[in-house]
Protein backbone atom coordinates (compact mmCIF):
# COMPACT_ATOMS: atom_id res chain seq x y z
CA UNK A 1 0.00 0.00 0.00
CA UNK A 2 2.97 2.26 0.76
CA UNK A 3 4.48 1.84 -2.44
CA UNK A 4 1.43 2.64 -4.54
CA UNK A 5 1.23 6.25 -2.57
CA UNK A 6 4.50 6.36 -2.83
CA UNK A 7 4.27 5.66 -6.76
CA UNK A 8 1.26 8.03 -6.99
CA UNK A 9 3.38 10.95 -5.21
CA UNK A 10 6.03 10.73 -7.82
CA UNK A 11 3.94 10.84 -10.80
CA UNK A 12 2.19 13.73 -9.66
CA UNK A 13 5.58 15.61 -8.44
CA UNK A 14 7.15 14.72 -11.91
CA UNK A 15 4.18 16.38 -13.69
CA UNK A 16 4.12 19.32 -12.05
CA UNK A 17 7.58 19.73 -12.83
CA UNK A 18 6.88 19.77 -16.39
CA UNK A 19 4.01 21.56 -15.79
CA UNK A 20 6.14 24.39 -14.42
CA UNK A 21 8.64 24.28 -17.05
CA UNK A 22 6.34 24.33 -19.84
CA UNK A 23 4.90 27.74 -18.13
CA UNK A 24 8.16 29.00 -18.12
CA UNK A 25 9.49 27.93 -21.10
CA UNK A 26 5.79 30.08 -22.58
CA UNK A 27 6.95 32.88 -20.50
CA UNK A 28 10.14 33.22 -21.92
CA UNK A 29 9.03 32.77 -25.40
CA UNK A 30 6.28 35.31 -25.45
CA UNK A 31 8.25 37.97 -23.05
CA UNK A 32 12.12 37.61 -25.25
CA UNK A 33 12.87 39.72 -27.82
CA UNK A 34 12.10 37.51 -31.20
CA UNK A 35 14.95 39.53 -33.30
CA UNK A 36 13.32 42.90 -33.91
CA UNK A 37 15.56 45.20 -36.31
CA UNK A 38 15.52 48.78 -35.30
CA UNK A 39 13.93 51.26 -37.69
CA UNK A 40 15.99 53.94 -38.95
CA UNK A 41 14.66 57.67 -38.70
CA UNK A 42 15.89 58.32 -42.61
CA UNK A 43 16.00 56.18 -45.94
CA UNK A 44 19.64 54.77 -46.83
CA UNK A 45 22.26 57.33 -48.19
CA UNK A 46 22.65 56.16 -51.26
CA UNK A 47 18.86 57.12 -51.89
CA UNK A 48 19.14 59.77 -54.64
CA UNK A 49 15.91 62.36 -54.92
CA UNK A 50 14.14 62.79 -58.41
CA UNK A 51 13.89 66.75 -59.91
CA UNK A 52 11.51 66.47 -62.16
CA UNK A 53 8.38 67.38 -62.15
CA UNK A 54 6.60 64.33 -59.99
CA UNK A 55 9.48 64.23 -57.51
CA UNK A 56 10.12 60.56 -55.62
CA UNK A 57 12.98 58.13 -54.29
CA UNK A 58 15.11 56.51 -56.84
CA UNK A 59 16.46 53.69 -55.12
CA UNK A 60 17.05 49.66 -55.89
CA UNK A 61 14.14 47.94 -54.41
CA UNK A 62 15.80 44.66 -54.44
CA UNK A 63 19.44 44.04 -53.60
CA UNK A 64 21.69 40.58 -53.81
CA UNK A 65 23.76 39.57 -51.23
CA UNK A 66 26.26 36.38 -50.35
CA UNK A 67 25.07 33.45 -48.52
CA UNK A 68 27.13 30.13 -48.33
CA UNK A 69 28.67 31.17 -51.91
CA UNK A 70 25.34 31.58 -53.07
CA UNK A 71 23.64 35.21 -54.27
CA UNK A 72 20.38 35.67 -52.40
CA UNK A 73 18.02 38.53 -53.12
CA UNK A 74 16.76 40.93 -49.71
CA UNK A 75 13.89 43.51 -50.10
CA UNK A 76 13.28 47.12 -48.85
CA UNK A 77 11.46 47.75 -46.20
CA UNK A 78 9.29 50.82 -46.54
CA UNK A 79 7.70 50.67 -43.03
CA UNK A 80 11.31 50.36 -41.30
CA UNK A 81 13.23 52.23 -44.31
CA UNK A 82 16.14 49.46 -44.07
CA UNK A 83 17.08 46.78 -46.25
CA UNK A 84 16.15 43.17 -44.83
CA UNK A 85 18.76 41.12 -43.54
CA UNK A 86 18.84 37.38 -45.23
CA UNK A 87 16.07 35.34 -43.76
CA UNK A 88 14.28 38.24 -42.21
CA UNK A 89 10.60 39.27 -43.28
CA UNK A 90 8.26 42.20 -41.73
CA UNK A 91 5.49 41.09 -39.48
CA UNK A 92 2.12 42.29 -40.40
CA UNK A 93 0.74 41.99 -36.62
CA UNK A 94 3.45 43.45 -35.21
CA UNK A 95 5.12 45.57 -37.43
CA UNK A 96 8.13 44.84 -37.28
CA UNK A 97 10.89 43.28 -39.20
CA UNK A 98 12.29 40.38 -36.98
CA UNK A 99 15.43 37.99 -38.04
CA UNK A 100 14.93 34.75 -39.23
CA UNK A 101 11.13 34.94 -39.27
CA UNK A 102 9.52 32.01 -38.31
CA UNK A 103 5.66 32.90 -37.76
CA UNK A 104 3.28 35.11 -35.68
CA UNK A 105 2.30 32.83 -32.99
CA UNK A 106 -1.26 33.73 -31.90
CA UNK A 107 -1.82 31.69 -29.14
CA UNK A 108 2.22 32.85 -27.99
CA UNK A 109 0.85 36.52 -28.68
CA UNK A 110 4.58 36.91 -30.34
CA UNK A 111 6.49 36.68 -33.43
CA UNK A 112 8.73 33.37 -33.28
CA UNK A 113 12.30 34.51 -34.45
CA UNK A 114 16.23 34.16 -34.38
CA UNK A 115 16.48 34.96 -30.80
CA UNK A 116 13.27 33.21 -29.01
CA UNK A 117 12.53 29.86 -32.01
CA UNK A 118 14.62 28.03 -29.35
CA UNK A 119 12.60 28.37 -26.28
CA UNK A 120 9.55 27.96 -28.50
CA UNK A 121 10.42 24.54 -30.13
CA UNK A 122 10.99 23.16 -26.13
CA UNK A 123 7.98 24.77 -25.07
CA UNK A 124 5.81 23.35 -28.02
CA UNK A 125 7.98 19.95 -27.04
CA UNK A 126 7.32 20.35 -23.42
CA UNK A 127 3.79 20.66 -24.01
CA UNK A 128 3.53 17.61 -26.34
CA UNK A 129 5.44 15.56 -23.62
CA UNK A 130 3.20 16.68 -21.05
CA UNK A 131 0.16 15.51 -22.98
CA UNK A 132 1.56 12.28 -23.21
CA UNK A 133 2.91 11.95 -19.55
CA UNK A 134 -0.25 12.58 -17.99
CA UNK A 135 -2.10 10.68 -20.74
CA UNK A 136 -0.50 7.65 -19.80
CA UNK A 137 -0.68 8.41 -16.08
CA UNK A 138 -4.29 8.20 -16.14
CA UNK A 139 -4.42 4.96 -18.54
CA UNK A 140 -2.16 3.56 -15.92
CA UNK A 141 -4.29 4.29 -12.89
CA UNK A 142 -7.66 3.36 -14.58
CA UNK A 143 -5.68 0.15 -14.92
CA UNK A 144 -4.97 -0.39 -11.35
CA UNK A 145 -8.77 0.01 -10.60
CA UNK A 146 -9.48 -2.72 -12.80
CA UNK A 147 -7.02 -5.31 -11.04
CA UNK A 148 -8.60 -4.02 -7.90
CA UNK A 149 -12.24 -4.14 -6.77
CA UNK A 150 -13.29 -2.37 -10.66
CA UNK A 151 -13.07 -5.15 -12.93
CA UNK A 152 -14.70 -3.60 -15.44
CA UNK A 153 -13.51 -0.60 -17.97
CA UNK A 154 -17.08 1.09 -17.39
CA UNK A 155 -16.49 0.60 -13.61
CA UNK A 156 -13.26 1.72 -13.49
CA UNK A 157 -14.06 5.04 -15.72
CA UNK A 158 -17.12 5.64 -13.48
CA UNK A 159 -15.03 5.42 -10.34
CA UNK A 160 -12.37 8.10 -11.53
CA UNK A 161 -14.47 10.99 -13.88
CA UNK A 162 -11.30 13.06 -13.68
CA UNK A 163 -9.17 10.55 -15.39
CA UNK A 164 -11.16 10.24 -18.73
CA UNK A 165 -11.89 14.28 -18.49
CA UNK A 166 -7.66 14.28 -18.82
CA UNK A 167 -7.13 11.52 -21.08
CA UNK A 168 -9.96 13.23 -23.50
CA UNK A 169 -8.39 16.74 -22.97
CA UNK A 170 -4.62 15.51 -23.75
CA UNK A 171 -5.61 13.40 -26.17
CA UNK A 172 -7.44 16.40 -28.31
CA UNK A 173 -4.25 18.58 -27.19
CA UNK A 174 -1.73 15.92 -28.32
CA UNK A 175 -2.99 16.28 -32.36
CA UNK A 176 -1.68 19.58 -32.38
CA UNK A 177 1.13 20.05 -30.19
CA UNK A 178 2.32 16.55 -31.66
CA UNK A 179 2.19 17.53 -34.89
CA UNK A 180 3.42 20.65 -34.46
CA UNK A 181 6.29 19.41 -32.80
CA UNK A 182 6.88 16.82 -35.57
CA UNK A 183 6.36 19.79 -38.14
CA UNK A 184 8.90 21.50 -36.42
CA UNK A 185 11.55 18.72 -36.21
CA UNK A 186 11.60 18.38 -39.74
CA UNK A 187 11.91 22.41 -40.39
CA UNK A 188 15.20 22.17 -37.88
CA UNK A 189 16.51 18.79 -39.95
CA UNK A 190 16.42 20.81 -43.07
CA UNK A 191 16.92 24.26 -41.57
CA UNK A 192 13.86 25.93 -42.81
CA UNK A 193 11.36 28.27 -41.64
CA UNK A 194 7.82 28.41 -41.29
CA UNK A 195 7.55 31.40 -43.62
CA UNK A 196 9.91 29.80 -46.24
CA UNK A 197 8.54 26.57 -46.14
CA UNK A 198 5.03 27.92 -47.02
CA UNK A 199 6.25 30.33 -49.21
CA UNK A 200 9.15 29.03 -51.11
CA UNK A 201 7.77 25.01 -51.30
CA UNK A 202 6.23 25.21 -54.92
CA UNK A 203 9.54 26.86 -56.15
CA UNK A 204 11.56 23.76 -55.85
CA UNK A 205 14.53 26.21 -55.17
CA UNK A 206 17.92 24.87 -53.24
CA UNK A 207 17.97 25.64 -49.84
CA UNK A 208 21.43 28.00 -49.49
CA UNK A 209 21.20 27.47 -45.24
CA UNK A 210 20.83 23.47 -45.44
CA UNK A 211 24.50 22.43 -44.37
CA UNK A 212 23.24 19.18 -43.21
CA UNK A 213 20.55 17.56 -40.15
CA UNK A 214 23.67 17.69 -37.51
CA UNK A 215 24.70 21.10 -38.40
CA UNK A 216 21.59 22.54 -38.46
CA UNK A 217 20.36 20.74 -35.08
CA UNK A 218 23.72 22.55 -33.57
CA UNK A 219 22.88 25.78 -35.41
CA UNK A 220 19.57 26.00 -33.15
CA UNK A 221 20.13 24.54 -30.24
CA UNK A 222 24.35 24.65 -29.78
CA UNK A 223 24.68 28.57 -30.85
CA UNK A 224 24.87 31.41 -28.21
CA UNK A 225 21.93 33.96 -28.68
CA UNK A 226 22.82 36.71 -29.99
CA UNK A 227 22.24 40.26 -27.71
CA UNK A 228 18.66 41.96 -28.42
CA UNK A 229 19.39 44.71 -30.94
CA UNK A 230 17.03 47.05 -29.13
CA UNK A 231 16.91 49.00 -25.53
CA UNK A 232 13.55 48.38 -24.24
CA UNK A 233 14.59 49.84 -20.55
CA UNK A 234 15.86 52.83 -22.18
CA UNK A 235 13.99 56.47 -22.23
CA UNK A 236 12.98 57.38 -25.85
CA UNK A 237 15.00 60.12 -27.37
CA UNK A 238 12.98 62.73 -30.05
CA UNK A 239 15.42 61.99 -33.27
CA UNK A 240 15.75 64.82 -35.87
CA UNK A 241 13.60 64.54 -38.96
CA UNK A 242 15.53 64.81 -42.43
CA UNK A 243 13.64 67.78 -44.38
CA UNK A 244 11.42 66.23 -47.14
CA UNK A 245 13.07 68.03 -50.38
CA UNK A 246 10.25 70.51 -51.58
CA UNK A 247 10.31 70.71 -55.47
CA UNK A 248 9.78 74.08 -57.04
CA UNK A 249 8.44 74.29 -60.54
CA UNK A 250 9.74 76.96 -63.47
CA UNK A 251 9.67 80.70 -62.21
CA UNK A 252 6.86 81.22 -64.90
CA UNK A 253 4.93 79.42 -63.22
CA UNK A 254 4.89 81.08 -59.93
CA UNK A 255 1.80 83.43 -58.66
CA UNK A 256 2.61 86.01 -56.81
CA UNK A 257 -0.31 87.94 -57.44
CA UNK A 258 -1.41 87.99 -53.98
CA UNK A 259 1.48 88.89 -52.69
CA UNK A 260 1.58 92.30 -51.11
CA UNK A 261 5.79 92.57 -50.46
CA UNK A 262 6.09 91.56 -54.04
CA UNK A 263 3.42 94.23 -55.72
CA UNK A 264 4.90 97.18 -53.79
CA UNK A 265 8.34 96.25 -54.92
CA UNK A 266 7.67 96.76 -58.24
CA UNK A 267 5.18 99.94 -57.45
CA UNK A 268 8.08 101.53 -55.83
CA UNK A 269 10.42 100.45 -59.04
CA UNK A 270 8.14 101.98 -60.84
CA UNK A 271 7.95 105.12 -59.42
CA UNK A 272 11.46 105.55 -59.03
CA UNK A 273 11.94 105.01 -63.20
CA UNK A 274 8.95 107.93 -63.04
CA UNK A 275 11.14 110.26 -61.26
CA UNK A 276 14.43 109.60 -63.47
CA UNK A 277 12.32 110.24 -66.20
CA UNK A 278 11.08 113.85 -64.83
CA UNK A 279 14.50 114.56 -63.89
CA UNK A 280 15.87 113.93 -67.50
CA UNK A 281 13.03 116.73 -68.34
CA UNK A 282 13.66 119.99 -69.46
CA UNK A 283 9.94 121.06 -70.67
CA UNK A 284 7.32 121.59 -68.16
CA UNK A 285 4.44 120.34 -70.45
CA UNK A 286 6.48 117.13 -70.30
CA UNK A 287 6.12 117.07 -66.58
CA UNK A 288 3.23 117.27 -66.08
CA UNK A 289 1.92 114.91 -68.85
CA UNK A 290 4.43 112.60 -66.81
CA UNK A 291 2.73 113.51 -63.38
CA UNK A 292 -0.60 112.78 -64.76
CA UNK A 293 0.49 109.21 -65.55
CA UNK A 294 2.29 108.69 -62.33
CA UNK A 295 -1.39 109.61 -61.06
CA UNK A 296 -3.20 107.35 -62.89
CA UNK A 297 -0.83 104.39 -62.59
CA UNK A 298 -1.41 104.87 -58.60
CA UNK A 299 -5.03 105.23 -59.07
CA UNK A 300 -5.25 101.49 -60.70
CA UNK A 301 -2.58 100.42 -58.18
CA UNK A 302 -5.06 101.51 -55.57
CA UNK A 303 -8.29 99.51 -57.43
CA UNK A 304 -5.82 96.85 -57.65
CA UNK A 305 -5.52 96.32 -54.07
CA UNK A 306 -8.69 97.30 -52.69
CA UNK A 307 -9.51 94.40 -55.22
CA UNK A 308 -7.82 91.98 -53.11
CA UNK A 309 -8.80 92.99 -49.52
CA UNK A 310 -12.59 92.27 -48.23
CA UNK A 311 -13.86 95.54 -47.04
CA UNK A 312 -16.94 97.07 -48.17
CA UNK A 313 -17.73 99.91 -51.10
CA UNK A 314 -18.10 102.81 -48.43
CA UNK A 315 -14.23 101.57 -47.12
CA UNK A 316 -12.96 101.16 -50.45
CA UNK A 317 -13.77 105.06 -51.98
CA UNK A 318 -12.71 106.61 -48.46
CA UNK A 319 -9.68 104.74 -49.42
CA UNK A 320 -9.35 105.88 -52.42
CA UNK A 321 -10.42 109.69 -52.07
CA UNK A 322 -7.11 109.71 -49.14
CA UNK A 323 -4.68 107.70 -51.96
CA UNK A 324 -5.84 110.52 -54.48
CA UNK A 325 -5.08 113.22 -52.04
CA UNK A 326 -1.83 111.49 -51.16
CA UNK A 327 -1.17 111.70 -54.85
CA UNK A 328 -1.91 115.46 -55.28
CA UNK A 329 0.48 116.05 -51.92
CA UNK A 330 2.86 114.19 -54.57
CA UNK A 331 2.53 115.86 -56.50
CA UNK A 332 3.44 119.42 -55.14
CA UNK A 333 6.30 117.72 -53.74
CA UNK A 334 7.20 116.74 -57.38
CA UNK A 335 6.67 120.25 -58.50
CA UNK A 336 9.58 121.11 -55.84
CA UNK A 337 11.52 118.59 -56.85
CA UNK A 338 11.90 119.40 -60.88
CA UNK A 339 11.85 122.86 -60.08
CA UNK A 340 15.37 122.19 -57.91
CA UNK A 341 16.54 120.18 -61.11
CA UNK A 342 15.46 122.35 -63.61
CA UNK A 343 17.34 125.65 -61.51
CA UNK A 344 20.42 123.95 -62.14
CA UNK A 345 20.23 124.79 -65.79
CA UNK A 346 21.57 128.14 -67.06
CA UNK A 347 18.13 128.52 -69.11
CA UNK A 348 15.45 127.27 -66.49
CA UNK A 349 15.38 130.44 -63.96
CA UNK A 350 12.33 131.84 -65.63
CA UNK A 351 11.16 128.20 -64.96
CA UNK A 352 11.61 128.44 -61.23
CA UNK A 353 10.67 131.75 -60.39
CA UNK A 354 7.13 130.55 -61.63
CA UNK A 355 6.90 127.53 -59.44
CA UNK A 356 7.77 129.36 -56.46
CA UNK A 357 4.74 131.88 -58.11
CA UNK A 358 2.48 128.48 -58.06
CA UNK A 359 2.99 127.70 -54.47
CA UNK A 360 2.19 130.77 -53.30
C-alpha cells in the first residue's frame, strides 16, 4: 500500500515539474525579444531624390547579397526604411521586421524569431510531452482500478471521472502540439522556416542554409543567442527629422499675385523710373503729362488692391479719395523737386521763379 502512494506521489511531483517548465518555457518565449531590427529615422544614403516634375525616391528595391557562396536577393522595407537582412521578413501583426522569421504565434501573442525559435520549439515539445505523460498516467491508474475491486472498464471510468476528463483533454491537445512538434523537427533537420517553407515550397529552389541535419540541429540549439538589438529599458529620445526636399516648378509658373511685399516692390520700381524720367526733363508740359500718368498708374494700383482685400464699397472710396489726395500732396512735392533740377540749368530760372509763383 505504501508503495502505490508512494508511486502516486512521484507521478504527480514529476508532472508538475513539467508543468512548471512548460509555463516557463511560454513565459520566456512570449516575453524575449524575437529579433526585432531597429527602424531607422531616414531612408539609406545612397537614396538619390528625383527633380523632375513628380518628384520621388530613386532607389534599388531589391538588392543581392552572399550566402554560403550563393547570391540571395533581400527587399526594402518601406515601413522600417532598411534593407532586410537574409532570412528576415516584416510582421504584419506586429510591425516589425524580426530575423529569421519564423511565424506570428497567436496563441504565444509573439512573433517566433532568431532569438526566441529556441525556447519555442521546447515549449511546443514540453507541451507535447506533457500531454503524453499525464495521458499515460491516467491509462495507468484506470488500470490499477481494474485489477482491484473495478473489474470492469465502465467501472473503473465511473469510479475516476477526472481521469477520462484528462485523457480526452490531452488526447485532443496531443494532435496539435504533436504535430506541431513533428512539423517543427523536420523544419530544424532541413533548416527551414515556417515562412519559407510555405512560401518558397512550390519553387523547388535549393535551400542556401541546409549544411546538413547535424549542423543545423547545432545551429539551433548549440549557438549562443545573440544580444537583443534594441533598448527596451531605455527612455525614448525625439530623433531629428531629415527635411522632405520641396520641389519648385519653373519661375513662370509662380503666382505672386497675392502677394503684397512683391506688388509694392515693383510699385516703388516703378515710381522711381517715373522720377528719373522727370528729372531727364527739361519742358514743363512734359512734366506734367508725366505727373498725370504717375497719377493714374497709382489710381489702378489703388483699385488693384482694394480688389484683393474684403472691405466694403463705403471703405474702399474713403480709401481711395485719401490715396488721391496722397497723390496730389505728390505731387506738389514733385513740382519742388523738378523745379530744384530744372534751376540747375543756365536757361530754367524763368522756370523756377514761376513755381515758387504756383505755391504761393
Amino acid at each position: 500500500m505504501c508503495g502505490g502512494v508512494e508511486a502516486v506521489a512521484v507521478a504527480v511531483a514529476v508532472a508538475v515539474a513539467v508543468a512548471v517548465m512548460v509555463l516557463v518555457l511560454l513565459m520566456l518565449t512570449s516575453a524575449q525579444d524575437p529579433g526585432i531590427i531597429p527602424r531607422a529615422s531616414h531612408p539609406p544614403e545612397e537614396f538619390s531624390y528625383d527633380n523632375s516634375a513628380t518628384p520621388g525616391l530613386h532607389f534599388p528595391r531589391v538588392k543581392e547579397v552572399m550566402v554560403n557562396g550563393m547570391l540571395v536577393k533581400v527587399k526594402y522595407c518601406d515601413t522600417c526604411m532598411i534593407y532586410r537582412p537574409p532570412r528576415c521578413s516584416h510582421c504584419s501583426i506586429c510591425n516589425n521586421c524580426v530575423e529569421r522569421f519564423d511565424h506570428h504565434c497567436p496563441w504565444v501573442g509573439q512573433c517566433i524569431g532568431l532569438r526566441n525559435y529556441r525556447c519555442f520549439f521546447l515549449f511546443v515539445l514540453s507541451s507535447a510531452l506533457l500531454c503524453i505523460y499525464v495521458f499515460a498516467m491516467c491509462a495507468l491508474y484506470i488500470k490499477f482500478l481494474m485489477d482491484g475491486d473495478y473489474p470492469t472498464v465502465w467501472k473503473a471510468l465511473k469510479h475516476s471521472p477526472a481521469s477520462v476528463v484528462l485523457m480526452i483533454y490531452c488526447f485532443v491537445s496531443l494532435w496539435f502540439v504533436g504535430g506541431l512538434t513533428g512539423f517543427h523537427l523536420y523544419l530544424i533537420g532541413t533548416n527551414q522556416t515556417t515562412y519559407e517553407n510555405f512560401r518558397y515550397r512550390s519553387d523547388n529552389r535549393r535551400n542556401v542554409y541546409n549544411q546538413g541535419i547535424l549542423s543545423n540541429f547545432k545551429e539551433v540549439f548549440c549557438t549562443k543567442v545573440k544580444p537583443s538589438r534594441n533598448k527596451f529599458r531605455a527612455f525614448v529620445q525625439e530623433e531629428s527629422q531629415r527635411p522632405t526636399p520641396m520641389m519648385r516648378g519653373p519661375p513662370e509658373a509662380e503666382d505672386d499675385s497675392g502677394s503684397y511685399p512683391r506688388s509694392k516692390v515693383e510699385d516703388d520700381l516703378e515710381i522711381g523710373g517715373d522720377l528719373m524720367k522727370i528729372s531727364q526733363r527739361r519742358n514743363l508740359d512734359d512734366i506734367g503729362i508725366l505727373e498725370e500718368d504717375m497719377a493714374r498708374k497709382s489710381d489702378s494700383g489703388i483699385r488693384a488692391f482694394d480688389a484683393q482685400l474684403p472691405v466694403s464699397r463705403t471703405d474702399a472710396s474713403i480709401r481711395r479719395t485719401e490715396a488721391r489726395n496722397s497723390s496730389r500732396g505728390r505731387r506738389s512735392s514733385s513740382w519742388e523737386i523738378s523745379s530744384e533740377l530744372l534751376s540747375k540749368e543756365p536757361s530754367s530760372g524763368s522756370v523756377g521763379l514761376n513755381a515758387e509763383k504756383n505755391e504761393s
